[in-house]
Protein backbone atom coordinates (compact mmCIF):
# COMPACT_ATOMS: atom_id res chain seq x y z
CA UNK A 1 0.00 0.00 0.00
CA UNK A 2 2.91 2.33 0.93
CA UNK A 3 4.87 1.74 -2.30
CA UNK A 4 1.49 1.90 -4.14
CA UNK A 5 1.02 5.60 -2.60
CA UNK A 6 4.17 6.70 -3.26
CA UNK A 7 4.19 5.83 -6.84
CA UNK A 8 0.76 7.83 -7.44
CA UNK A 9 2.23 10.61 -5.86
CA UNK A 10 5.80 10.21 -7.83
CA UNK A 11 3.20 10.44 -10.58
CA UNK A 12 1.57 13.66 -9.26
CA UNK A 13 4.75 15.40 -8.99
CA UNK A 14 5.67 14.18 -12.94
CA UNK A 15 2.03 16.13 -13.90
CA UNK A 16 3.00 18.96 -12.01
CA UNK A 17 6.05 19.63 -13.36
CA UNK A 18 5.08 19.08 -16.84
CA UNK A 19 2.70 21.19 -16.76
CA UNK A 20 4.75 24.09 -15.68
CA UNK A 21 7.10 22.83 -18.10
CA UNK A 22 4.71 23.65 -20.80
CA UNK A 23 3.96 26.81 -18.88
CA UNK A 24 7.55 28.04 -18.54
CA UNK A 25 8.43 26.79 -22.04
CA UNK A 26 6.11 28.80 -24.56
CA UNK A 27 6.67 25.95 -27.72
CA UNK A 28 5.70 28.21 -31.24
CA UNK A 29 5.08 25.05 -32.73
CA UNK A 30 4.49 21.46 -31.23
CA UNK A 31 7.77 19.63 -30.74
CA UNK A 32 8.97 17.05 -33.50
CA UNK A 33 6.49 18.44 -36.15
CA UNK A 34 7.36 19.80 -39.44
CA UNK A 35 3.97 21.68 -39.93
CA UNK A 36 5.12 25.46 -41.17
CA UNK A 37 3.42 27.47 -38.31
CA UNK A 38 4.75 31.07 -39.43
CA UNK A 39 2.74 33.67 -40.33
CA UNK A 40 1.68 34.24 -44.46
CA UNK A 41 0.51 37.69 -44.92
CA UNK A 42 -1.52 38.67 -47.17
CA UNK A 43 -0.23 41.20 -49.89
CA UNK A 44 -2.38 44.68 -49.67
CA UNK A 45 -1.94 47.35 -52.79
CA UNK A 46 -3.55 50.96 -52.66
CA UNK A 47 -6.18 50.13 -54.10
CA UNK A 48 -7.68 47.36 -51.68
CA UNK A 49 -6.35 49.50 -48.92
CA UNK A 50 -8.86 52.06 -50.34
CA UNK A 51 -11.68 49.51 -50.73
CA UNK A 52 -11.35 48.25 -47.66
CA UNK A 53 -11.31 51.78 -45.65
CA UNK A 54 -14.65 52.54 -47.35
CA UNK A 55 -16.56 49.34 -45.22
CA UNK A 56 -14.17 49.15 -42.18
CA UNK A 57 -16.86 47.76 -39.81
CA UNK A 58 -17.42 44.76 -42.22
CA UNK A 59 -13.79 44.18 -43.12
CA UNK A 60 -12.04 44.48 -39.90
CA UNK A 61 -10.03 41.24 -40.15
CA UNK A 62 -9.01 42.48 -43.73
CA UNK A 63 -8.16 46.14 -42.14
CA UNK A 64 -6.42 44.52 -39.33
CA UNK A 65 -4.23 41.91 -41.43
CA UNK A 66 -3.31 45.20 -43.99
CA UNK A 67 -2.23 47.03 -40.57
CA UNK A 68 0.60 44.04 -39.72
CA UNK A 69 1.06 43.88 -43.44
CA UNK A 70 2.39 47.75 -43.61
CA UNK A 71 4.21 47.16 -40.36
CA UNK A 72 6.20 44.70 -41.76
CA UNK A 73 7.73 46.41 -45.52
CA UNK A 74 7.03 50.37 -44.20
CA UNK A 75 9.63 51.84 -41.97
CA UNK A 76 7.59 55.02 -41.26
CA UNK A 77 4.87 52.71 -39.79
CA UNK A 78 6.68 51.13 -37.84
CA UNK A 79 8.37 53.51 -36.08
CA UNK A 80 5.11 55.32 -35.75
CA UNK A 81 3.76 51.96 -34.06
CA UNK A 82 6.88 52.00 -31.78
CA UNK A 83 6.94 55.50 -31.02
CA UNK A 84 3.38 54.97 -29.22
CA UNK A 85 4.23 51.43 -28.31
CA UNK A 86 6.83 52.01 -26.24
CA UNK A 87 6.79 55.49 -24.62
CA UNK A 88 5.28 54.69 -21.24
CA UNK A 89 7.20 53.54 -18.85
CA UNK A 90 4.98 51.52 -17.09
CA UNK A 91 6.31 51.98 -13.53
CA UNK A 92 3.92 51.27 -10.99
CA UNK A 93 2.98 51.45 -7.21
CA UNK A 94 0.25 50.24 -5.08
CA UNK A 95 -2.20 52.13 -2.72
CA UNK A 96 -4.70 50.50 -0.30
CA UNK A 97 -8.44 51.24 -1.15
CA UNK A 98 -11.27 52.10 1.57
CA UNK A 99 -8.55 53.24 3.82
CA UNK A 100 -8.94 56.18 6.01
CA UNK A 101 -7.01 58.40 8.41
CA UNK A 102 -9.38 57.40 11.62
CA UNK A 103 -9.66 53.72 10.47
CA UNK A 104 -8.66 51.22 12.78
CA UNK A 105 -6.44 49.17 10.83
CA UNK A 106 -4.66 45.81 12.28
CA UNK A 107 -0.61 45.97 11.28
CA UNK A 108 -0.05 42.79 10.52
CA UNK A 109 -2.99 42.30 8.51
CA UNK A 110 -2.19 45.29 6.44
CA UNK A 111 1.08 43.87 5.83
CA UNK A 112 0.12 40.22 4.83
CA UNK A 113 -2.80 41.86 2.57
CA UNK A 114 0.27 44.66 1.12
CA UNK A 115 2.79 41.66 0.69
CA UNK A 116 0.07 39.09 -1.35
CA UNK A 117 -1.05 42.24 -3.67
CA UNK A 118 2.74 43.04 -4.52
CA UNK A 119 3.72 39.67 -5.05
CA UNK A 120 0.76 39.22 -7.77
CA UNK A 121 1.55 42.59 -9.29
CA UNK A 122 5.75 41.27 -9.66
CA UNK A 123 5.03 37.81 -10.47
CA UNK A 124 3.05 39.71 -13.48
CA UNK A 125 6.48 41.04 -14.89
CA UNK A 126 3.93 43.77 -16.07
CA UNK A 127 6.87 46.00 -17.70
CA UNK A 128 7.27 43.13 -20.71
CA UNK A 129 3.63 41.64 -20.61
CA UNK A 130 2.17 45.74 -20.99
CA UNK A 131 4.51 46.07 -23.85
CA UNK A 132 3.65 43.39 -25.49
CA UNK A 133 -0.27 44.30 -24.85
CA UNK A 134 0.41 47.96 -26.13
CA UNK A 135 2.43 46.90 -29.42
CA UNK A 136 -0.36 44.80 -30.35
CA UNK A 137 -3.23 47.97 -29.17
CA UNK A 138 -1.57 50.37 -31.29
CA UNK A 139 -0.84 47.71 -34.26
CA UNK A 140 -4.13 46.27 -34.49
CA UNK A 141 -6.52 48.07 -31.67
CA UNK A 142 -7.11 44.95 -29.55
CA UNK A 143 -5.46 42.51 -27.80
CA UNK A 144 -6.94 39.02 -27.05
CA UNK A 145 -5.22 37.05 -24.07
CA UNK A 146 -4.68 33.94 -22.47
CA UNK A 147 -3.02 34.00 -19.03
CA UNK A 148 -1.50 30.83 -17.76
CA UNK A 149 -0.10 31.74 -13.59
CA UNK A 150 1.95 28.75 -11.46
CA UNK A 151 3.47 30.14 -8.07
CA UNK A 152 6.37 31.61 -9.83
CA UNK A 153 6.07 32.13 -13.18
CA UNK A 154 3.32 33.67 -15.19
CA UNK A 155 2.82 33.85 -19.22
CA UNK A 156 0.22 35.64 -21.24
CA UNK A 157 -0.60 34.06 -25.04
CA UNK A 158 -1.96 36.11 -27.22
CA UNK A 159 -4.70 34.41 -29.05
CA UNK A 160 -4.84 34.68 -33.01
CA UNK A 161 -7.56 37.57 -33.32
CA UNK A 162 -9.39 36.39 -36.40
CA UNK A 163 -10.99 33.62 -33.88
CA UNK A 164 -12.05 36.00 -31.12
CA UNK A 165 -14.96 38.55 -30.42
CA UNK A 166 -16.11 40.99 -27.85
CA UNK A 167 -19.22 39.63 -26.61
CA UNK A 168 -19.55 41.81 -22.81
CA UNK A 169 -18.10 44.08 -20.34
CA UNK A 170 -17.44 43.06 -16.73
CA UNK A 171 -16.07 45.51 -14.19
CA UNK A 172 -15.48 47.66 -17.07
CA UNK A 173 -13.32 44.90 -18.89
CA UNK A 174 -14.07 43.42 -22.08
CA UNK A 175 -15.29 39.70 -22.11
CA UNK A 176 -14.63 37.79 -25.57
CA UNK A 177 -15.89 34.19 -27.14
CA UNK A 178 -13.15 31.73 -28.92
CA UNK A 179 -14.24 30.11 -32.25
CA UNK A 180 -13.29 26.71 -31.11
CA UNK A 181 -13.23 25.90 -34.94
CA UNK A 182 -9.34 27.13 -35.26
CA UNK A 183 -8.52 23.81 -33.86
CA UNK A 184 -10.17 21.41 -36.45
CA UNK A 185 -7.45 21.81 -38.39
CA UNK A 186 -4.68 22.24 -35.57
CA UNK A 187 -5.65 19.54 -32.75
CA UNK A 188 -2.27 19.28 -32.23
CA UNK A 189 -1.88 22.61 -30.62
CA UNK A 190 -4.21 22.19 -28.26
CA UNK A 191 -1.77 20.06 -25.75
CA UNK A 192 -0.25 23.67 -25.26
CA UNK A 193 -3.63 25.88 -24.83
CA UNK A 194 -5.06 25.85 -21.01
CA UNK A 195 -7.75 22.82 -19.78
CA UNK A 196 -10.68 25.28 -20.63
CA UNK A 197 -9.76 25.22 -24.06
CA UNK A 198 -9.48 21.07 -24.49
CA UNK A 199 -12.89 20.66 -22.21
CA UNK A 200 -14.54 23.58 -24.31
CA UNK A 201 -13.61 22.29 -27.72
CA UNK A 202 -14.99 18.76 -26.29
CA UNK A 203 -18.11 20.52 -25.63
CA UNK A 204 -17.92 22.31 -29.77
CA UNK A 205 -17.42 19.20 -30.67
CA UNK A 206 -21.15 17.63 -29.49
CA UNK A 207 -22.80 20.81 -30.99
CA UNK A 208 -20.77 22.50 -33.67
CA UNK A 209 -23.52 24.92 -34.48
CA UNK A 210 -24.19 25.87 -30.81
CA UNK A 211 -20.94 25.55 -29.58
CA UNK A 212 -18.41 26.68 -31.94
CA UNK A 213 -18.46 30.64 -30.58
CA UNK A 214 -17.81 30.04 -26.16
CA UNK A 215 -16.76 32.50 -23.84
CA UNK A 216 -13.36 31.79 -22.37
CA UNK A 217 -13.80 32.63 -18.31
CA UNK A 218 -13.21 36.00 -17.68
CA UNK A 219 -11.03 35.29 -14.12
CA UNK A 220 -8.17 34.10 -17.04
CA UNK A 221 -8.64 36.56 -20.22
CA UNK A 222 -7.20 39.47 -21.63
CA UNK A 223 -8.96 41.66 -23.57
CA UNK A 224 -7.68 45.28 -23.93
CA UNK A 225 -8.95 47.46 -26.65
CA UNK A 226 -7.53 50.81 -27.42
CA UNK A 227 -10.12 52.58 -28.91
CA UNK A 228 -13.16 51.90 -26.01
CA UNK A 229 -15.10 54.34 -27.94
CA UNK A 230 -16.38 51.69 -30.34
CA UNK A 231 -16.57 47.79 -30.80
CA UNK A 232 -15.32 48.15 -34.53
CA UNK A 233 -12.24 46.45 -34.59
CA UNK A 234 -10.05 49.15 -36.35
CA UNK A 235 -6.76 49.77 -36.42
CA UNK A 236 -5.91 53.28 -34.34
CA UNK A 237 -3.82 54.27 -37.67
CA UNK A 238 -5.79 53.21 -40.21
CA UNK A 239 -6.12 56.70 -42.08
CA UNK A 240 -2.31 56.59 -42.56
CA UNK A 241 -2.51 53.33 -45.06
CA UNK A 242 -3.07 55.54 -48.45
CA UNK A 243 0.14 57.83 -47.37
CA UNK A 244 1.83 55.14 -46.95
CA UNK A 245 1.80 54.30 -50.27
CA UNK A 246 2.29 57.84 -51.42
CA UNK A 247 5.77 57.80 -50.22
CA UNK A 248 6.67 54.68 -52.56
CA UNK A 249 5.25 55.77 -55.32
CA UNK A 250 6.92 59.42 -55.11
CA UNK A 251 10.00 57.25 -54.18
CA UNK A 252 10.22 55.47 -57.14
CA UNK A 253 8.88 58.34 -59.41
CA UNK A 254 11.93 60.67 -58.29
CA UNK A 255 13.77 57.17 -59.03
CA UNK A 256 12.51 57.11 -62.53
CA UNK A 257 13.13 60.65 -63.51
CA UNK A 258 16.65 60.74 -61.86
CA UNK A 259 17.33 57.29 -64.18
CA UNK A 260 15.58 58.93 -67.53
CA UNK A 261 17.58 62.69 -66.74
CA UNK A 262 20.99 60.67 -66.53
CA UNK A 263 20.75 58.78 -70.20
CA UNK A 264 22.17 60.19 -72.97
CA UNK A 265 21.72 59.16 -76.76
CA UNK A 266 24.70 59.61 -79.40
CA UNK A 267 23.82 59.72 -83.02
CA UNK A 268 27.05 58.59 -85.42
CA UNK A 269 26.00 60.35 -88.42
CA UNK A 270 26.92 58.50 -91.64
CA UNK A 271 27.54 60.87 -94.74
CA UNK A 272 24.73 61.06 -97.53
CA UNK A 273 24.77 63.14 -100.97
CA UNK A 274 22.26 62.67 -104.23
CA UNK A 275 20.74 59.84 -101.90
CA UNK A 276 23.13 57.73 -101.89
CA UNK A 277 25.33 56.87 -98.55
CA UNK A 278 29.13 58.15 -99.34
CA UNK A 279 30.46 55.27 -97.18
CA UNK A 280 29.03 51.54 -97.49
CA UNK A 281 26.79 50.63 -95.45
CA UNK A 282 29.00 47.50 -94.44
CA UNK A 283 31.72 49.90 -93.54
CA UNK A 284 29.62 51.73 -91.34
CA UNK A 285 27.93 49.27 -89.34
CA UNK A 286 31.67 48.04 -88.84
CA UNK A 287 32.81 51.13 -87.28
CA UNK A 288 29.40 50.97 -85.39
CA UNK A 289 29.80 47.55 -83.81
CA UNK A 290 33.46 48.13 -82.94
CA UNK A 291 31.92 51.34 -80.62
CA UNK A 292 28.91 50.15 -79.39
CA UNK A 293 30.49 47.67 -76.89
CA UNK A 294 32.62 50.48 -75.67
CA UNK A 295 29.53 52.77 -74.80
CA UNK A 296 28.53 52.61 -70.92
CA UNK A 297 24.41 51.07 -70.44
CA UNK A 298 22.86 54.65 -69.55
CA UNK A 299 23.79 56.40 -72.59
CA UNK A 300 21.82 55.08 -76.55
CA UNK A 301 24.20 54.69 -79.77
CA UNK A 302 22.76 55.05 -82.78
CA UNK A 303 23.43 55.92 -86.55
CA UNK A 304 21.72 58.36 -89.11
CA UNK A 305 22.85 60.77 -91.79
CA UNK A 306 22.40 63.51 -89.83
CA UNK A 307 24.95 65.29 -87.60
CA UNK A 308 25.97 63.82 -84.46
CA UNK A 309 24.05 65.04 -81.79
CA UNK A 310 24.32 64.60 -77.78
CA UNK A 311 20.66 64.55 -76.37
CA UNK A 312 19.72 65.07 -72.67
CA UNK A 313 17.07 63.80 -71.15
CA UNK A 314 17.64 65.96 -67.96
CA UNK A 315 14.27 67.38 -66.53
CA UNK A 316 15.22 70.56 -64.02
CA UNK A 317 12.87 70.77 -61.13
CA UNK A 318 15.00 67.80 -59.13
CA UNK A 319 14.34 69.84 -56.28
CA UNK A 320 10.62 69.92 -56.80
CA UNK A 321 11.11 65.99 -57.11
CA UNK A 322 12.65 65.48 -53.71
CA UNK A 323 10.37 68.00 -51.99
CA UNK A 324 7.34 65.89 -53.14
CA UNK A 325 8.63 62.51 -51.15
CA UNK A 326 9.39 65.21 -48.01
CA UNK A 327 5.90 66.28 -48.36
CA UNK A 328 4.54 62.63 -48.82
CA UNK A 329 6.21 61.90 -45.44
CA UNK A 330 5.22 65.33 -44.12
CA UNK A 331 1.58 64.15 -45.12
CA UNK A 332 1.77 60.62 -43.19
CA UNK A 333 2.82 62.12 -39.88
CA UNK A 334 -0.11 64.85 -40.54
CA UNK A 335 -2.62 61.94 -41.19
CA UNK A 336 -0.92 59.98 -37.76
CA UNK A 337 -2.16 63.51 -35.84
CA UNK A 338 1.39 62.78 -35.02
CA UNK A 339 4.52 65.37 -35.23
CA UNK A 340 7.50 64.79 -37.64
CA UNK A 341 9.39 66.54 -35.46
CA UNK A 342 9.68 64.03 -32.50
CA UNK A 343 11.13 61.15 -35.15
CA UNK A 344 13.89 63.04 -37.08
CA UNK A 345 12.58 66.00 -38.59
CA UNK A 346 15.65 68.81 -38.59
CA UNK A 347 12.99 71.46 -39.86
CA UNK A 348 10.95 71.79 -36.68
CA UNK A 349 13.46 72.98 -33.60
CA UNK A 350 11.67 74.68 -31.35
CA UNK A 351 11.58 72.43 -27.62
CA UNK A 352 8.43 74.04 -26.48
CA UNK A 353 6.54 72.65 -29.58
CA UNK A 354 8.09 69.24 -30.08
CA UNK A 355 7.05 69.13 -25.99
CA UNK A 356 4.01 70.01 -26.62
CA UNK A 357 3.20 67.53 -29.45
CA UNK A 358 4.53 64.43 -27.02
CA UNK A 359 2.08 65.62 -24.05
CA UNK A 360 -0.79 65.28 -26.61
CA UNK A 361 1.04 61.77 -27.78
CA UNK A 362 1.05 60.59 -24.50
CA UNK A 363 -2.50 61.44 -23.48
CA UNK A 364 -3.23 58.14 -26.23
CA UNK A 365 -0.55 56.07 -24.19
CA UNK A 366 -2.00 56.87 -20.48
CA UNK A 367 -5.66 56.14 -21.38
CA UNK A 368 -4.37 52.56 -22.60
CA UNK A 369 -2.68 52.32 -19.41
CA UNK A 370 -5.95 52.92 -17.01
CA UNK A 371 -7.46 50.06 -18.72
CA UNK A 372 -4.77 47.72 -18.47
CA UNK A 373 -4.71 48.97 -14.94
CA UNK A 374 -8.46 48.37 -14.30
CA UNK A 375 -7.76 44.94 -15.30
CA UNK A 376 -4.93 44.18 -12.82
CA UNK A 377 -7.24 45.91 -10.28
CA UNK A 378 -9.81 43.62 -11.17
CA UNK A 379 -7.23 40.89 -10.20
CA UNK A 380 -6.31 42.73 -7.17
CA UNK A 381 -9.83 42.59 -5.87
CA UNK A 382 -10.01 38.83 -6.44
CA UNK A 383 -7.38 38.44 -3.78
CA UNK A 384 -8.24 36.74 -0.20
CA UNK A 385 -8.77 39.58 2.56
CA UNK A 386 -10.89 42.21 3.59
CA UNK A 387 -8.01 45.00 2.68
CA UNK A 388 -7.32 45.31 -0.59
CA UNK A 389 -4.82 47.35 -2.90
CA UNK A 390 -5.01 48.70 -6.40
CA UNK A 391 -2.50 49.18 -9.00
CA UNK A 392 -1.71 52.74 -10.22
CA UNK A 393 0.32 53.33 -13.31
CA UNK A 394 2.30 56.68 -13.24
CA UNK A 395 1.64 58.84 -16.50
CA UNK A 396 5.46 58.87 -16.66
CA UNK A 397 6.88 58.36 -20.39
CA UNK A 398 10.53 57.89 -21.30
CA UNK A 399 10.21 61.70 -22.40
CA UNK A 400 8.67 63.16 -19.15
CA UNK A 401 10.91 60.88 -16.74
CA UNK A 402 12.96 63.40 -15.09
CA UNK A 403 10.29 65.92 -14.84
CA UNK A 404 7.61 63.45 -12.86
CA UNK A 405 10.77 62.12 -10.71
CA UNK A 406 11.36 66.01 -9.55
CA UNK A 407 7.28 67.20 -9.11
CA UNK A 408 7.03 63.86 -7.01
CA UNK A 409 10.69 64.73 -4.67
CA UNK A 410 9.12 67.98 -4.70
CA UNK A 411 6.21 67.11 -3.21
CA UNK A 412 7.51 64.30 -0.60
CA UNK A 413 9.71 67.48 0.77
CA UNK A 414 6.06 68.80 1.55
CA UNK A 415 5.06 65.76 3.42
CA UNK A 416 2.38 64.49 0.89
CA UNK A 417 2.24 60.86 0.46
CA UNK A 418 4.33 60.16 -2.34
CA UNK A 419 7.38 58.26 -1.46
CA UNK A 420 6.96 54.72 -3.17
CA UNK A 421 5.32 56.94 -6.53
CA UNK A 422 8.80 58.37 -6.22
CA UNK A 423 10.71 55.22 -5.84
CA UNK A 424 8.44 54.21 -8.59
CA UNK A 425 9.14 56.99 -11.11
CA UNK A 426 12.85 55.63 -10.87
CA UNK A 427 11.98 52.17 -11.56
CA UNK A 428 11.95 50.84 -8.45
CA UNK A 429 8.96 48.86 -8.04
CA UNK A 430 6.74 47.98 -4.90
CA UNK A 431 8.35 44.79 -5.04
CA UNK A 432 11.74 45.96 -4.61
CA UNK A 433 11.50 49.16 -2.25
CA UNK A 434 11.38 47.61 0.57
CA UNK A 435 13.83 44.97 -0.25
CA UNK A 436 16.21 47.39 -1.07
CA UNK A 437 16.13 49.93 1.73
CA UNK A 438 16.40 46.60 3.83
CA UNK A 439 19.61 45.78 1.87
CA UNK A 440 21.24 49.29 1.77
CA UNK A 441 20.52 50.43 5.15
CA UNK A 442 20.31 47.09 7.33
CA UNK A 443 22.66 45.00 5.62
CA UNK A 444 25.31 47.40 3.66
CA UNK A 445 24.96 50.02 6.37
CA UNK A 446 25.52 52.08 2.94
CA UNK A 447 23.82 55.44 4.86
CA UNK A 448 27.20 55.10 7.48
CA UNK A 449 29.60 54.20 4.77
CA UNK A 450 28.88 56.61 1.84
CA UNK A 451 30.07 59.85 3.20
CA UNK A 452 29.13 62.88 1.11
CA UNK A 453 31.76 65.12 -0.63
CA UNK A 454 32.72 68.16 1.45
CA UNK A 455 30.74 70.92 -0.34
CA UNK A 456 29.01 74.34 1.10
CA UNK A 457 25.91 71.94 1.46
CA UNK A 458 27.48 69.36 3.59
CA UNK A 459 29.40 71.24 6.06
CA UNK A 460 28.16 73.39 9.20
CA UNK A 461 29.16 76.58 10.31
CA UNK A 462 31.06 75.09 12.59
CA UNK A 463 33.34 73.42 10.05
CA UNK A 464 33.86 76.67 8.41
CA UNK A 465 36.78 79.13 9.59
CA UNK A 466 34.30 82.34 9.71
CA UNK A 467 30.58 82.28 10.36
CA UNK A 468 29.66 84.98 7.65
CA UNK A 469 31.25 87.98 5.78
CA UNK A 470 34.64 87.72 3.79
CA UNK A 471 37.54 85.35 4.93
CA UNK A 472 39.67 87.05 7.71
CA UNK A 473 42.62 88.66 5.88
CA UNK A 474 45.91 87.22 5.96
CA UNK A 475 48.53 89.39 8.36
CA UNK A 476 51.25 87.78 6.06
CA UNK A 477 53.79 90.81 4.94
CA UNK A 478 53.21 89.82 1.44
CA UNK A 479 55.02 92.96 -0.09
CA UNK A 480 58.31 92.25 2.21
CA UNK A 481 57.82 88.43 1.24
CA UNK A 482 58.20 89.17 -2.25
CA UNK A 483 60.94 91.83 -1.71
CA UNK A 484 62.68 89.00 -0.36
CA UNK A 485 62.39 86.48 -2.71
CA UNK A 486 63.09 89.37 -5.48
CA UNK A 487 66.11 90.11 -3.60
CA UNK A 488 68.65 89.65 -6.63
CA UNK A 489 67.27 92.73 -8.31
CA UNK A 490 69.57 94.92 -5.38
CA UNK A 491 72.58 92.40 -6.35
């Protein structure tokens, strides 16, 4: 009985760990199999771009598969993706909720409630998984979610958005069905999608009419939408798609005409009098074959009987040319409601404007980051306890970093309750504030060993050799010392 017990829990142990193993191990495609699982996109010209912008409600996975498309061969897109993408910094702290000044409020049970809400919040990584939720926001305007949570590690898969819908709103966060049809044709991938998904395509499977849309539970999906405004599923960008394709095609016109303005034709004129040609025609085309191998590709060799000629093909206006692709681009940031200025554009220097135009950027960036907030929170309040905490993302952006960091010093010097936003703004999350001041203070004793440099600020009066007013002046007989130093000039 004992070694019977032991083996099933042996075998408990082996489940365990291979499920985290699939967990901590993310495969792209199963093991062993030589099924092509990467991404074909679909190839969009200006045209369809234009047909599909006129019905965008209809033809959102068409709209949305375009958006990656232009991602992936425009540069200007992408960096305008980027730009938004990844300009928040994400840093966060925690503040207790229902929490007064006169509550009566047990220590310890503050601090076990504190320590399980910052623990969630870290094991969360939330600085790569909000990244990865805000590329996809900006790229596509919705991200659908998986999460998949052991004790120390946590994973979110993002689910292939042609197969999802919004279908509610709970807590303020967006519910969403699965089409349970995407795995008809790829069973095998469904050894490395949660137990909901194998026991709800089960379920498709004895209704496939009924069944094939399901919700997926709410307590473990993701669904973040950037523009809340709307259930249309359209790319945030979308009005940028026809400049996109401006910019090539003024591209490769200024191409053309630079190529047609540098060719050059030469005409070998053969002599001709009382129509008749004064030189065989097998001479000539002699002399021509023995030059036309030595002419270079861009310039035409020809022969005529009349006088040699060099033609040009040079159109002036070059400058006109290139000032049509700068305005193309020009017109893209313009239709992004984005400025030029902030990605490279040495025409606009003025600080107070390019400032300007990222505070009005980042307003886009901190409304995505209350709702990915509000979802955490929602987490937050799932949590064991009567005291509960709630996530707050600082409306800090890699261009704003130093100014937050000082407002926040600024107003911990004035006693309001700022100091972990301020270890925050640095990067220091909830997680490791208190670990650290345990570390540098307790441990390191770092506030006894690192003695400030001796500066005006760092000394007292007491150090110094007068208490106000101008040095005392030295008594020293400077004159006589230098008359006797000098004294070879009475030698």
């Amino acid at each position: 009985m004992a070694d019977k017990k032991e083996n099933n829990l042996k075998q408990e142990d082996l489940d365990a760990f291979v499920r985290y193993a699939k967990l901590a191990k993310q495969y792209l495609r199963p093991p062993g199999s030589y099924r092509n699982y990467n991404k074909v996109y679909t190839k969009f010209n200006k045209d369809r771009i234009l047909e599909i912008l006129n019905q965008p409600e209809l033809r959102e996975n068409e709209l949305r598969e375009a958006s990656v498309y232009l991602y992936n061969i425009s540069s200007h897109y992408r960096r305008l993706i980027n730009y938004y993408a990844k300009m928040g910094t994400f840093n966060w702290f925690l503040a207790p909720t229902k929490v007064y000044t006169n509550s009566k409020v047990n220590k310890k049970s503050f601090m076990t409630a504190y320590k399980k809400a910052v623990e969630q919040c870290d094991l969360m990584n939330l600085h790569v998984e909000c990244i990865k939720i805000a590329e996809t926001c900006f790229l596509e305007d919705v991200f659908y979610g998986y999460e998949y949570e052991t004790k120390d590690s946590y994973y979110i898969q993002k689910l292939p958005p042609k197969y999802c819908r919004i279908v509610a709103v709970e807590d303020g966060i967006y519910t969403f069905e699965f089409d349970f049809g995407y795995f008809d044709s790829r069973q095998e991938l469904l050894d490395y999608y949660g137990m909901e998904f194998k026991l709800k395509y089960e379920l498709y499977h004895t209704d496939k009419t009924n069944k094939r849309w399901q919700e997926l539970n709410p307590k473990n999906s993701v669904c973040i939408k950037l523009n809340s405004s709307t259930l249309a599923i359209i790319p945030p960008f979308a009005g940028t798609f026809p400049d996109i394709y401006d910019i090539a095609d003024y591209k490769e016109l200024t191409k053309s005409k630079t190529e047609t303005g540098n060719y050059k034709l030469i005409n070998m004129k053969i002599p001709f009098e009382n129509g008749a040609f004064k030189i065989p025609m097998p001479m000539a085309t002699s002399f021509y074959e023995q030059i036309a191998p030595e002419i270079p590709e861009s310039i035409g060799f020809s022969m005529s009987p009349m006088d040699m000629n060099v033609l040009n093909f040079e159109k002036s206006g070059s400058t006109q040319d290139t000032d049509a692709v700068v305005q193309s681009e020009n017109n893209f940031w313009a239709a992004a409601g984005t400025s030029n200025a902030i990605l490279g554009n040495p025409d606009v220097t003025s600080s107070s404007a390019i400032a300007l135009s990222i505070e009005a950027d980042a307003a886009i960036v901190y409304s995505l980051m209350d709702q990915i907030a509000r979802w955490i929170n929602k987490k937050l309040k799932q949590l064991p306890g009567t005291i509960h905490f709630k996530l707050i993302f600082l409306h800090q952006t890699i261009y704003n970093q130093k100014d937050i960091q000082n407002q926040l010093l600024t107003a911990a010097q004035y006693s309001f309750p700022v100091k972990c936003a301020a270890a925050a703004s640095f990067g220091i999350s909830s997680a490791d504030f208190e670990g650290l001041l345990v570390l540098e203070n307790q441990i390191m004793d770092l506030q006894e060993k690192m003695v400030p440099v001796a500066s005006t600020h760092t000394q007292s009066s007491s150090d110094t050799t007068s208490s106000a007013g101008r040095p005392a002046q030295d008594t020293t007989d400077v004159a006589g010392e230098k008359t006797e130093v000098h004294e070879s000039n009475d030698r």
